[in-house]
C-alpha atoms as a PDB file:
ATOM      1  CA  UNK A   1     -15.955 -34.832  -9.239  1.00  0.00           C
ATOM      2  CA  UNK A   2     -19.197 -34.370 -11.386  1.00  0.00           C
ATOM      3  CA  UNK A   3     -19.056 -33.451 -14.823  1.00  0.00           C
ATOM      4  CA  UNK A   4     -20.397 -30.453 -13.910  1.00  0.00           C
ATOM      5  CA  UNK A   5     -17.740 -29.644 -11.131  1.00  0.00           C
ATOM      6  CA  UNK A   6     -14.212 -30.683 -13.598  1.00  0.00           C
ATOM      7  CA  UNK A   7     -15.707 -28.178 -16.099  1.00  0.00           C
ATOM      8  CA  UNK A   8     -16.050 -25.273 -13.835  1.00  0.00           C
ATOM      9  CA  UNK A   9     -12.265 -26.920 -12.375  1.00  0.00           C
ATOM     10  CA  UNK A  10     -10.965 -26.607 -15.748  1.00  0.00           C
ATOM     11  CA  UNK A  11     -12.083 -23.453 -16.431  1.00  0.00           C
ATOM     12  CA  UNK A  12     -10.872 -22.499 -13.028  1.00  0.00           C
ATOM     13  CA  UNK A  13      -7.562 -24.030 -13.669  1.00  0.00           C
ATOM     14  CA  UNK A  14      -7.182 -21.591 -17.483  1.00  0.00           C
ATOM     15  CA  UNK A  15      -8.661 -18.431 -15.997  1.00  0.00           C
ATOM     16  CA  UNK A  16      -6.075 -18.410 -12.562  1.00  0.00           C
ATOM     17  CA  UNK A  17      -3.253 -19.191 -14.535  1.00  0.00           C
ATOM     18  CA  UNK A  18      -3.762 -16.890 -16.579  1.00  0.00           C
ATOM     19  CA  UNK A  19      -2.881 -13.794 -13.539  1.00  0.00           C
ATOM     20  CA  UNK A  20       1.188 -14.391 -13.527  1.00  0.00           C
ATOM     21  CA  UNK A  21       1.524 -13.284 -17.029  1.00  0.00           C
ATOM     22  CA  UNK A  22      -1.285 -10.211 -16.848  1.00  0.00           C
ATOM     23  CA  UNK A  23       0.520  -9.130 -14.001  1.00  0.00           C
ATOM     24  CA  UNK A  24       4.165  -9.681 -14.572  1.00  0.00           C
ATOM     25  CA  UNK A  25       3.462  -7.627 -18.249  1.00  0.00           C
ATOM     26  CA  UNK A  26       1.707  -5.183 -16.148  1.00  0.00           C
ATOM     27  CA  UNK A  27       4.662  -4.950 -13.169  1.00  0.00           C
ATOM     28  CA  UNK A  28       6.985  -3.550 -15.730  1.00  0.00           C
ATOM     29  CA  UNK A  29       4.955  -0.102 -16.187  1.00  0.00           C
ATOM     30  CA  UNK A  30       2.779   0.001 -12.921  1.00  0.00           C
ATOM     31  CA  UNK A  31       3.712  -0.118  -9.009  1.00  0.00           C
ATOM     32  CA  UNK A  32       1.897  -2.841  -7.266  1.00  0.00           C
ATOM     33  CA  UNK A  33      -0.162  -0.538  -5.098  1.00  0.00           C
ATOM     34  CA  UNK A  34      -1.387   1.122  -8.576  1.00  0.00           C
ATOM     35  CA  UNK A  35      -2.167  -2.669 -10.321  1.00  0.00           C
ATOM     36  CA  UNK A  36      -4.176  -3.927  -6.975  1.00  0.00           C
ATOM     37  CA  UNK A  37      -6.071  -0.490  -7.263  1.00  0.00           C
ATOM     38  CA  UNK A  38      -7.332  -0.882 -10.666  1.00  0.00           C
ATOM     39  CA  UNK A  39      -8.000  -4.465 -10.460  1.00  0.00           C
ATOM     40  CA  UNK A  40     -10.475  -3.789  -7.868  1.00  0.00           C
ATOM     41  CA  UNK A  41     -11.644  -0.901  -9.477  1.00  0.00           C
ATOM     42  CA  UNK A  42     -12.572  -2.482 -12.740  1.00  0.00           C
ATOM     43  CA  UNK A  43     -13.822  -5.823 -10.148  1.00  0.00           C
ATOM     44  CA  UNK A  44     -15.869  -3.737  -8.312  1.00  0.00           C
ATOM     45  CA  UNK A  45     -17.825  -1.676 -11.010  1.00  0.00           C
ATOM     46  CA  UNK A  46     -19.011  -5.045 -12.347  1.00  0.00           C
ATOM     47  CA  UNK A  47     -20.077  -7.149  -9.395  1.00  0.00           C
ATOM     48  CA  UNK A  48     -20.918  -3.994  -7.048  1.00  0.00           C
ATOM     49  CA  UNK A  49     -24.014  -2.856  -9.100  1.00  0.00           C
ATOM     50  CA  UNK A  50     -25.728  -6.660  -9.116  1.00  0.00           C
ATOM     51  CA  UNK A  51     -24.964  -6.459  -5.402  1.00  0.00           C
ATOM     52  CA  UNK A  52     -27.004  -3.936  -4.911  1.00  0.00           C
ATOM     53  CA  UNK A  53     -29.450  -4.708  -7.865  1.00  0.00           C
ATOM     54  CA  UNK A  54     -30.274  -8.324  -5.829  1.00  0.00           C
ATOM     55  CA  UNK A  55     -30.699  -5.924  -2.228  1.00  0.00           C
ATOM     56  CA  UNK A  56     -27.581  -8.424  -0.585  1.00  0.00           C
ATOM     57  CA  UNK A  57     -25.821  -4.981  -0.095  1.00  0.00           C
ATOM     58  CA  UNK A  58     -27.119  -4.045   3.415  1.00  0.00           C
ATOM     59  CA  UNK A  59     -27.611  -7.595   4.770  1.00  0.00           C
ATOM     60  CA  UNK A  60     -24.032  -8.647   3.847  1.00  0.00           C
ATOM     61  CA  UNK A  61     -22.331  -5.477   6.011  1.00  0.00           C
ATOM     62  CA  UNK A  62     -24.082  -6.310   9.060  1.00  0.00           C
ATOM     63  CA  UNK A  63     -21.097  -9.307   8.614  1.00  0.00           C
ATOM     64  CA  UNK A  64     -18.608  -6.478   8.117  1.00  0.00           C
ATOM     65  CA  UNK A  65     -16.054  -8.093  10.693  1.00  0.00           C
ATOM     66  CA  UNK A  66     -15.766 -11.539   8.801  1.00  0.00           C
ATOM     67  CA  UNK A  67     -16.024  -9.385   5.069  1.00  0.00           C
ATOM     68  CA  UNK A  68     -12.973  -7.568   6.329  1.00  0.00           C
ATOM     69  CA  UNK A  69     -11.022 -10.527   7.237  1.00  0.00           C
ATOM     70  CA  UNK A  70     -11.977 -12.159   3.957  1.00  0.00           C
ATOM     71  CA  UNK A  71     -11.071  -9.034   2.238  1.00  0.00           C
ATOM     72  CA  UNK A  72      -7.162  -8.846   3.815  1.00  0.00           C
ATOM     73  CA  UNK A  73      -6.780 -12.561   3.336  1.00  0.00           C
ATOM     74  CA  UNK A  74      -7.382 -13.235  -0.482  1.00  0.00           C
ATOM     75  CA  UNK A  75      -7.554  -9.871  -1.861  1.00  0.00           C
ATOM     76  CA  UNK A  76      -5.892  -6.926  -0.364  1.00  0.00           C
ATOM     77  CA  UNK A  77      -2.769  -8.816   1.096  1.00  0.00           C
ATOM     78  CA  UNK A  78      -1.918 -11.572  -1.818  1.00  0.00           C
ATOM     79  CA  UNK A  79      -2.806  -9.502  -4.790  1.00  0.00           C
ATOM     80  CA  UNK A  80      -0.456  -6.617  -3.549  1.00  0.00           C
ATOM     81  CA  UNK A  81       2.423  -9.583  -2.370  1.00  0.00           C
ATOM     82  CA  UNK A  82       1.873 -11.292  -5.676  1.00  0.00           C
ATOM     83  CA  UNK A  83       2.472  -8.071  -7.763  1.00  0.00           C
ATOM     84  CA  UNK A  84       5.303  -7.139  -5.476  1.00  0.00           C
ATOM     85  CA  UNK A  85       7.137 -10.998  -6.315  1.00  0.00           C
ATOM     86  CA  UNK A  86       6.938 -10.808  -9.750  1.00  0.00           C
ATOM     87  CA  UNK A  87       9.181  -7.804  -9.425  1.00  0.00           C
ATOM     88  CA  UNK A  88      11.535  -9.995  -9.265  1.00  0.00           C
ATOM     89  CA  UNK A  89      10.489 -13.425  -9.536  1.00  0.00           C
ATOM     90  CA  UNK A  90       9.261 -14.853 -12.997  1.00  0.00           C
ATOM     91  CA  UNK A  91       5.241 -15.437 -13.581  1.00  0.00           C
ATOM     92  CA  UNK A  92       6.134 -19.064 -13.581  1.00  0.00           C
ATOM     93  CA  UNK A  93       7.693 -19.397 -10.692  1.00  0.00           C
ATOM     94  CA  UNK A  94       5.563 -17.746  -8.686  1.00  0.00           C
ATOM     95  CA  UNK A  95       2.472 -19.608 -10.220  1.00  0.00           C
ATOM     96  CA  UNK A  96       4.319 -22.755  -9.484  1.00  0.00           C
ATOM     97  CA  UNK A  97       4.987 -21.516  -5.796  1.00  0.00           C
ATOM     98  CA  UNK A  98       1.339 -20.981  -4.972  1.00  0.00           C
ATOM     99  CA  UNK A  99       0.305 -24.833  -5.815  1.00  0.00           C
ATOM    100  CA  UNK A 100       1.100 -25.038  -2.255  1.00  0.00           C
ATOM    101  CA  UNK A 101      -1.987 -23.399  -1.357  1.00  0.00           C
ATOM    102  CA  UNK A 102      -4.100 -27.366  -1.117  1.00  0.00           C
ATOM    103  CA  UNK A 103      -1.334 -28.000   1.848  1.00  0.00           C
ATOM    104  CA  UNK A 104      -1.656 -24.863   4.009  1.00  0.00           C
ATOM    105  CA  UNK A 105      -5.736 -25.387   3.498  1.00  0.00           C
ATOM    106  CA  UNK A 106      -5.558 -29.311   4.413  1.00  0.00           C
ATOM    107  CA  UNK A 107      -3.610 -28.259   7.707  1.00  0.00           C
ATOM    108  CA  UNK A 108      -5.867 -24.762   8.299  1.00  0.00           C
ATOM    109  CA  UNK A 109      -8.641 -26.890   8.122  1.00  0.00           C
ATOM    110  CA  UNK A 110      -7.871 -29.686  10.518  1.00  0.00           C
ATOM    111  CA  UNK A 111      -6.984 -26.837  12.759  1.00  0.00           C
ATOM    112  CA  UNK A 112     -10.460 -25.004  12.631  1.00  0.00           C
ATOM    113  CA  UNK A 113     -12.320 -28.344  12.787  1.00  0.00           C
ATOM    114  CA  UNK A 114     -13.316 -28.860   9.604  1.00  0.00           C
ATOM    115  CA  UNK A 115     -14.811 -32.970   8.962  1.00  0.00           C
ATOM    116  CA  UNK A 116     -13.627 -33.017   5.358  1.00  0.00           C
ATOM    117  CA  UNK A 117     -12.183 -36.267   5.234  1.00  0.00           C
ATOM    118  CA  UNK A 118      -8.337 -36.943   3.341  1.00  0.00           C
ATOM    119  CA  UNK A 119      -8.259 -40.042   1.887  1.00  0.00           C
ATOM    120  CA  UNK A 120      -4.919 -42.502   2.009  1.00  0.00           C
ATOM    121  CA  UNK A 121      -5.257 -41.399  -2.331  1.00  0.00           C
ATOM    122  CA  UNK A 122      -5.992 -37.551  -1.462  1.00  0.00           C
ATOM    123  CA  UNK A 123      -2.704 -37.897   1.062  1.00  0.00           C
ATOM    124  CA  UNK A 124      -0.494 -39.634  -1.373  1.00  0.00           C
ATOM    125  CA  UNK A 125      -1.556 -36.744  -4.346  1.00  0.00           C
ATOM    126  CA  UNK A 126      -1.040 -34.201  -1.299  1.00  0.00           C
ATOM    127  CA  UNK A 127       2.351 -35.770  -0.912  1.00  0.00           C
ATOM    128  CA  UNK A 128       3.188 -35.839  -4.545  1.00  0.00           C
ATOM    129  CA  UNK A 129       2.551 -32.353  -4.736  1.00  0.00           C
ATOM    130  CA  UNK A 130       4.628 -31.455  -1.958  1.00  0.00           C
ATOM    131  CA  UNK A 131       7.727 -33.312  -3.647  1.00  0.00           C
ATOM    132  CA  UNK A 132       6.935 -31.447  -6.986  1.00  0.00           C
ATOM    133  CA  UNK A 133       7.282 -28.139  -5.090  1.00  0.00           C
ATOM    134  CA  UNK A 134      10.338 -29.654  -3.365  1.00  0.00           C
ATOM    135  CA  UNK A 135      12.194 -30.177  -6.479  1.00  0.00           C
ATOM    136  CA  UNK A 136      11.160 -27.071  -7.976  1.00  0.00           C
ATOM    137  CA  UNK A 137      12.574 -24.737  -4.558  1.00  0.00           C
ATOM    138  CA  UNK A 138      15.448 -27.082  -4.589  1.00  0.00           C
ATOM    139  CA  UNK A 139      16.455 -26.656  -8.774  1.00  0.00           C
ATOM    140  CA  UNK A 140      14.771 -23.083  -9.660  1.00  0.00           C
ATOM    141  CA  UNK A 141      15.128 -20.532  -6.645  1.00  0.00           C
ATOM    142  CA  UNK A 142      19.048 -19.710  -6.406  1.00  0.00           C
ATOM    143  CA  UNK A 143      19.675 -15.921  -6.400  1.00  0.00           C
ATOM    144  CA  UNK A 144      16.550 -15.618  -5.619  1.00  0.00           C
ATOM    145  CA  UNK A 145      16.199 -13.089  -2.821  1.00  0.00           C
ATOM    146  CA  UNK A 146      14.419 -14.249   0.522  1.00  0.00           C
ATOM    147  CA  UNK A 147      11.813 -11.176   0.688  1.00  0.00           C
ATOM    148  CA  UNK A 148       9.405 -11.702  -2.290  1.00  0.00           C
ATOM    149  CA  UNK A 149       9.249 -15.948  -1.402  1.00  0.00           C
ATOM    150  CA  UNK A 150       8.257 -14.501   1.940  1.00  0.00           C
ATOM    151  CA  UNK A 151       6.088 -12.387   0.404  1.00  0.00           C
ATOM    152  CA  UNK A 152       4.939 -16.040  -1.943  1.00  0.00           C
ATOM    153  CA  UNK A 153       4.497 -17.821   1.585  1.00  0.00           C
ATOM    154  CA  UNK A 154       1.983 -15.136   3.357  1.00  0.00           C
ATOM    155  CA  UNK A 155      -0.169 -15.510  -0.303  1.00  0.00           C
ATOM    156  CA  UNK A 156      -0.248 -19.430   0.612  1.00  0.00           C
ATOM    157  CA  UNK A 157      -1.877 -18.411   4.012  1.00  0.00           C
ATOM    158  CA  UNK A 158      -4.197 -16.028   2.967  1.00  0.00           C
ATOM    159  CA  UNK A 159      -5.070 -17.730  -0.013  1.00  0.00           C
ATOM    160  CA  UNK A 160      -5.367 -21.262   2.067  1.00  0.00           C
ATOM    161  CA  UNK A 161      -7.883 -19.502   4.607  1.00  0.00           C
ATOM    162  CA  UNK A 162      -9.866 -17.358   2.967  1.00  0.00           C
ATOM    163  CA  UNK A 163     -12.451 -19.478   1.776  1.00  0.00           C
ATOM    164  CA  UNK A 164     -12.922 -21.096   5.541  1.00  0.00           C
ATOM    165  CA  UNK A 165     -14.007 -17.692   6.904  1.00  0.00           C
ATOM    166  CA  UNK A 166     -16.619 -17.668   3.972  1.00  0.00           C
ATOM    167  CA  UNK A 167     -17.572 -21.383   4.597  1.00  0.00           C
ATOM    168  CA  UNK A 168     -17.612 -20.592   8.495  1.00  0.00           C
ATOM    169  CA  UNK A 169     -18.461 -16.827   8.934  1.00  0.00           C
ATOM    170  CA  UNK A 170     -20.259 -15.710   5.589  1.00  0.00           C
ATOM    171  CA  UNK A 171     -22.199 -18.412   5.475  1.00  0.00           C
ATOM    172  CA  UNK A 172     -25.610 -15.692   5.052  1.00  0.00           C
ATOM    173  CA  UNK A 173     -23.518 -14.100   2.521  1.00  0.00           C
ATOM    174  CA  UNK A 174     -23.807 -14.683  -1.159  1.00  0.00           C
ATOM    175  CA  UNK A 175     -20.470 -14.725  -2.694  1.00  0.00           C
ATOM    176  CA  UNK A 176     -20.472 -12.166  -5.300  1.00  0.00           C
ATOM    177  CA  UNK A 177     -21.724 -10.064  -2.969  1.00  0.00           C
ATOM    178  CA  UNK A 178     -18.853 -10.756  -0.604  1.00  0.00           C
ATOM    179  CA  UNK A 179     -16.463 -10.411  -3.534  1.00  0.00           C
ATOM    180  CA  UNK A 180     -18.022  -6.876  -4.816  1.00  0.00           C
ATOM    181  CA  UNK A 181     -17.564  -5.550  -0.871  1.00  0.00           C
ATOM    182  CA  UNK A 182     -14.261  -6.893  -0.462  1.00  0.00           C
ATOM    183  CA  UNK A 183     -12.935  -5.159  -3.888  1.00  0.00           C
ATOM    184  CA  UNK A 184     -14.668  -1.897  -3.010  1.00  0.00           C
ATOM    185  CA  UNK A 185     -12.685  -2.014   0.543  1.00  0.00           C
ATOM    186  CA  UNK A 186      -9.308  -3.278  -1.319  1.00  0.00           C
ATOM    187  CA  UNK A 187      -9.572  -0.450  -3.625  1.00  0.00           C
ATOM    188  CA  UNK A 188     -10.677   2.370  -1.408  1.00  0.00           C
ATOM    189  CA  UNK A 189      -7.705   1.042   0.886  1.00  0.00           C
ATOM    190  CA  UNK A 190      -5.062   1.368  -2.437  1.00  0.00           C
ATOM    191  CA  UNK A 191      -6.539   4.708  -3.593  1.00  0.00           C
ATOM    192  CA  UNK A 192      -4.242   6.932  -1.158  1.00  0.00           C
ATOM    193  CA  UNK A 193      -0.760   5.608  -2.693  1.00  0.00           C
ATOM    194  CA  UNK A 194      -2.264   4.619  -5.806  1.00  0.00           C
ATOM    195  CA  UNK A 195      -4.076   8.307  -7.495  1.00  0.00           C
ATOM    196  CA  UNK A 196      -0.944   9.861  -7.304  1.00  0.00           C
ATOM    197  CA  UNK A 197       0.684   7.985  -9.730  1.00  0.00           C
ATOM    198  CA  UNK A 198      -2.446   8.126 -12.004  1.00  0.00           C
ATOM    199  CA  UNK A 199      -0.608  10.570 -14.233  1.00  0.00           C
ATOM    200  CA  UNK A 200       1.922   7.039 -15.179  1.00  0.00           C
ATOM    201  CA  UNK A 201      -1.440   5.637 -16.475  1.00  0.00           C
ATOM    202  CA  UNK A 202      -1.406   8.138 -19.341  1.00  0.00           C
ATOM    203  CA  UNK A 203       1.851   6.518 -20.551  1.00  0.00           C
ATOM    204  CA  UNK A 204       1.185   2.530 -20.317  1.00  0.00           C
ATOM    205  CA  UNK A 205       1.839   0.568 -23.391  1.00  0.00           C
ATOM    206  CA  UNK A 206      -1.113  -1.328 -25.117  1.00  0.00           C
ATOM    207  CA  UNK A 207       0.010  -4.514 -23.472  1.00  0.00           C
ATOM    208  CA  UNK A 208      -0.032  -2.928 -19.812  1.00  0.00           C
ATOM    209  CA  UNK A 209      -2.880  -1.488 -20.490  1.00  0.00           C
ATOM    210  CA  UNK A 210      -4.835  -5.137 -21.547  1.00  0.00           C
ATOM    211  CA  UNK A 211      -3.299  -6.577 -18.572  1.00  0.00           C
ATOM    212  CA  UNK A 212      -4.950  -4.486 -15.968  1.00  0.00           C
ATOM    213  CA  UNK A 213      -8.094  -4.309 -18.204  1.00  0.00           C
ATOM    214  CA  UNK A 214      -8.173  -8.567 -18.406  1.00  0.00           C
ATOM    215  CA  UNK A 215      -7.222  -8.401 -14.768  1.00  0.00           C
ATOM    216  CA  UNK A 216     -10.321  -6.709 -13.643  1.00  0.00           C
ATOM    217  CA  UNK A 217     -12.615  -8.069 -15.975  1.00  0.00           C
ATOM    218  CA  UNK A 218     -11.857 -11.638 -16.526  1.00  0.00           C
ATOM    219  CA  UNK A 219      -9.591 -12.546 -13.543  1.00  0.00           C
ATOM    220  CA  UNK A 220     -11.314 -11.046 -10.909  1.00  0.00           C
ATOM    221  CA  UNK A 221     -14.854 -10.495 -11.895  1.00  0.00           C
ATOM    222  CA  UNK A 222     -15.952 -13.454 -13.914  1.00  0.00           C
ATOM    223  CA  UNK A 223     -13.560 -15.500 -11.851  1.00  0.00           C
ATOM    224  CA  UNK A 224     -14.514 -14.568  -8.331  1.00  0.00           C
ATOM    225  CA  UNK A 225     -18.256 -15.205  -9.653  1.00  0.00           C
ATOM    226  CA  UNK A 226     -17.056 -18.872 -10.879  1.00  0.00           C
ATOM    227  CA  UNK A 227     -15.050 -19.478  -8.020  1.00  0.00           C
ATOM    228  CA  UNK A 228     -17.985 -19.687  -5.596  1.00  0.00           C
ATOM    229  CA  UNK A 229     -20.161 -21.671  -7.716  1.00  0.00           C
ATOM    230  CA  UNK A 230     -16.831 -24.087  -7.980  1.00  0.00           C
ATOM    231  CA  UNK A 231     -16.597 -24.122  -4.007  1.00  0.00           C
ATOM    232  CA  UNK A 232     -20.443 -24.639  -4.083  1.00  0.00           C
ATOM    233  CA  UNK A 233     -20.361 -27.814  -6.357  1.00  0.00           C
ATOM    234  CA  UNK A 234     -17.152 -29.729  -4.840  1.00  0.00           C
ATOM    235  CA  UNK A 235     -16.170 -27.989  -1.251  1.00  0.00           C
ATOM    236  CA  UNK A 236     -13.674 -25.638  -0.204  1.00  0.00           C
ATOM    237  CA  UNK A 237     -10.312 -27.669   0.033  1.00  0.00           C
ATOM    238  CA  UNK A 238     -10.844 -29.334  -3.538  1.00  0.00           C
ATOM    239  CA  UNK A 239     -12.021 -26.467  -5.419  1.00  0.00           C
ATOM    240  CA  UNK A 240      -8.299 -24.932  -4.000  1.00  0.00           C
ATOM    241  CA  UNK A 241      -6.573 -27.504  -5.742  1.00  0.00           C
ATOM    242  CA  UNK A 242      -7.148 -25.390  -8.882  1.00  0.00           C
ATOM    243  CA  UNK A 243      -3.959 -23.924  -7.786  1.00  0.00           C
ATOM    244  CA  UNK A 244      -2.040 -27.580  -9.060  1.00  0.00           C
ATOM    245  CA  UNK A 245      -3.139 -26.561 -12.280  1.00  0.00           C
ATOM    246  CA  UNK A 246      -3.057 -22.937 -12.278  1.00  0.00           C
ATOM    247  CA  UNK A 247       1.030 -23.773 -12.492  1.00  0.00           C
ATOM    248  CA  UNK A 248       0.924 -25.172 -15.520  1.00  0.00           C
ATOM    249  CA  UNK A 249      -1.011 -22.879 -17.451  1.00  0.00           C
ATOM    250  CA  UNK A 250       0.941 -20.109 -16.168  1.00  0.00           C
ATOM    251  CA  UNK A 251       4.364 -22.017 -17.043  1.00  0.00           C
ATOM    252  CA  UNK A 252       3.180 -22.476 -20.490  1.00  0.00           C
ATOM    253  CA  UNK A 253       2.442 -18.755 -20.770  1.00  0.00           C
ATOM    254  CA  UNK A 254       5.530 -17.663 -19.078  1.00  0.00           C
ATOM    255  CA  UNK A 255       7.417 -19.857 -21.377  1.00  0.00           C
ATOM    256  CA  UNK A 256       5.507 -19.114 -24.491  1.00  0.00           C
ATOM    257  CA  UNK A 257       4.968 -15.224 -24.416  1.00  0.00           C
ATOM    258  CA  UNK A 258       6.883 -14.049 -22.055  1.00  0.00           C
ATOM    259  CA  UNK A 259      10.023 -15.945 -22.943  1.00  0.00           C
ATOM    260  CA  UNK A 260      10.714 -17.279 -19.714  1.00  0.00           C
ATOM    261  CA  UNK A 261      12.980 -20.509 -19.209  1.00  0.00           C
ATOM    262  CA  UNK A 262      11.533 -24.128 -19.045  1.00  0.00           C
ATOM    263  CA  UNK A 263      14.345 -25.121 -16.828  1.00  0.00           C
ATOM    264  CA  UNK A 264      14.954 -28.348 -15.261  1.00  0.00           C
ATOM    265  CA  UNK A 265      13.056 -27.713 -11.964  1.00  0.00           C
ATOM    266  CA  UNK A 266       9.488 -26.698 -13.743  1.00  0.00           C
ATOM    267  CA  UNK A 267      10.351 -29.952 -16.028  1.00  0.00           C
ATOM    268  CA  UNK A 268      10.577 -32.690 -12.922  1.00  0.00           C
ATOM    269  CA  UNK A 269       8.440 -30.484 -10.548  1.00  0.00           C
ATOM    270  CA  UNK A 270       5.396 -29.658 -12.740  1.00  0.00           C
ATOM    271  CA  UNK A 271       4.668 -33.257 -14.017  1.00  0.00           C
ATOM    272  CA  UNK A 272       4.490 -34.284 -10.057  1.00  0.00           C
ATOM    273  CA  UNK A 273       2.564 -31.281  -9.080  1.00  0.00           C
ATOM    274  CA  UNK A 274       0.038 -32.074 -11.691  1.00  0.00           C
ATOM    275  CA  UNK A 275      -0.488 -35.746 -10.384  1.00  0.00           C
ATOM    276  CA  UNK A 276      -0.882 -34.658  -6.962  1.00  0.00           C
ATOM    277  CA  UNK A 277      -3.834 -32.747  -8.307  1.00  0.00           C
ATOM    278  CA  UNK A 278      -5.523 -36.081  -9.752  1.00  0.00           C
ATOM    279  CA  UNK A 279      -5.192 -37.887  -7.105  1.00  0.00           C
ATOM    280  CA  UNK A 280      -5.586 -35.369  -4.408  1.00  0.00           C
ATOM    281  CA  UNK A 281      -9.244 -34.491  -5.918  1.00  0.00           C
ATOM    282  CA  UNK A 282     -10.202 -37.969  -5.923  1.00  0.00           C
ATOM    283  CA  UNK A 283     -13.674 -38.262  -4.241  1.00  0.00           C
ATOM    284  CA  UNK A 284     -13.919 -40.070  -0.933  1.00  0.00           C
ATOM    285  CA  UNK A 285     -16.445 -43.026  -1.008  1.00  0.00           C
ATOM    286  CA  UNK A 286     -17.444 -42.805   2.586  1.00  0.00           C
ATOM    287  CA  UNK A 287     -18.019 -39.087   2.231  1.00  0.00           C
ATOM    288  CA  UNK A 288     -20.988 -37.535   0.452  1.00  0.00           C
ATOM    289  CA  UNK A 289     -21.506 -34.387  -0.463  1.00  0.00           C
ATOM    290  CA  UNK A 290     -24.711 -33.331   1.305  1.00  0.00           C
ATOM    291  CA  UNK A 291     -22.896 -31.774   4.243  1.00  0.00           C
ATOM    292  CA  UNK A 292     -20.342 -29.979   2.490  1.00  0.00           C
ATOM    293  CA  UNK A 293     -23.178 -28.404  -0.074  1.00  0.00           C
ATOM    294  CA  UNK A 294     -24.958 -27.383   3.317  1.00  0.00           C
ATOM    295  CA  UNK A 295     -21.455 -25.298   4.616  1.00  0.00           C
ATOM    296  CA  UNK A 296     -21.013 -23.241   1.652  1.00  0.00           C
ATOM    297  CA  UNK A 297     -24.920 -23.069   0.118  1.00  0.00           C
ATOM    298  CA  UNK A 298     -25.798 -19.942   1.122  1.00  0.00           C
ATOM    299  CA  UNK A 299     -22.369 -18.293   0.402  1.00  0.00           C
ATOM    300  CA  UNK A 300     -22.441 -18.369  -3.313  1.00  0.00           C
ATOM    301  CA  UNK A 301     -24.913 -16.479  -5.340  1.00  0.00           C
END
């Protein structure tokens, strides 16, 4: 990748990982309905308004079909299943569960037609990967009860073909003004189960309270914003494999904050996870980038 593209990969990588702890702090005091409906909230009251200030408002809903498709597949369905996990599973864990997301894209992809080309190196970091998350399910998951990894494994899906409905669908629509539309949708869905409960706000700790807050702001709304540029600069499938390195910063957070165990899964799993992402981002020399630029151009702001 360019310099250009590893720094917005990096930064990526930090501000993802940094979700598992926000929201397993924030599971503790709020119901998952009421955590997805300020998260949007906060999301939507920043990106909304420059929506509307650039006039993409009204020529991004004539898409409405494809924005609400986009909406249930990264936002309203994996940021409720997510916050529902954590109940029970730790913020590591679950970080290190979603890596898998690169896999379920390579395969969605192939399947919708998509010409991005996997390299012998990109298949062996793929591979890599796959054994990381092998060891880790094998060492880490026992009493661990079947419905939130279900709930882990619809997130992969969502999360693996959401950006292919922008890339195919949206491509007319910027991508923070995608993001602002699906937030306002995800939140007006929430509000029914999640304004009764508003009275629980009153008593959140300072913590819960900078959880949701840092959700909205910097995890969803500077994120989302970054995201799209990232997809812009290096294509869809390798600006997902931020999710090989959105594991470890979430393990080191888990571990260092939240007092979570470094067991002996996340210690041989993480280490191969992390070299699948080198090698699975390697750049293919009989590929250029022209083509993939021209897919998702128009769908970032």
């Amino acid at each position: 990748m360019s310099r250009r593209g590893w720094a917005l990969f990096l930064a990526m990588s930090v501000i993802w990982g940094v979700p598992y702890l926000l929201i397993k702090v924030a599971v503790d005091e709020v119901s998952p309905e009421m955590l997805v409906f300020v998260r949007c909230v906060v999301g939507a009251a920043l990106l909304l308004p420059w929506t509307i200030a650039k006039g993409q408002l009204r020529p991004a809903l004539r898409h409405w079909r494809a924005l609400l498709l986009f909406t249930v597949l990264e936002m309203a369905g994996p940021w409720f299943l997510i916050a529902y996990a954590e109940g029970s599973l730790s913020s590591s864990l679950t970080g290190l569960l979603v890596a898998g997301v690169p896999f379920v894209a390579a395969l969605a992809a192939r399947i919708a037609g998509e010409d991005d080309r996997l390299t012998p190196v990109r298949i062996l970091g793929m591979a890599i990967g796959v054994v990381g998350i092998g060891v880790l399910l094998g060492l880490d998951i026992d009493g661990a009860q079947l419905l939130p990894l279900l709930a882990i494994a619809l997130v992969l899906i969502g999360y693996a073909t959401g950006p292919l409905v922008v890339t195919k669908a949206l491509p007319e629509v910027p991508g923070v003004a995608a993001s602002s539309i699906a937030l306002f949708v995800t939140a007006v869905v929430y509000a029914p189960f999640a304004l009764p409960q508003t009275g629980d706000l009153t008593r959140l700790s300072s913590p819960a309270w900078l959880s949701l807050v840092g959700l909205g702001v910097v995890c969803t709304a500077l994120a989302l914003a970054l995201f799209f540029t990232l997809i812009r600069e290096v294509g869809p499938q390798r600006a997902l494999v931020i999710t090989f390195v959105n594991p470890a910063v979430a393990v080191l957070l888990g571990v260092a904050l939240l007092d979570e165990p470094f067991t002996l899964g996340i210690a041989i799993g993480l280490p191969l996870v992390l070299v699948g992402c080198v090698l699975a981002t390697r750049r293919s020399p009989a590929r250029t980038d022209s083509s993939e630029l021209r897919d998702v151009d128009s769908a970032v702001p």
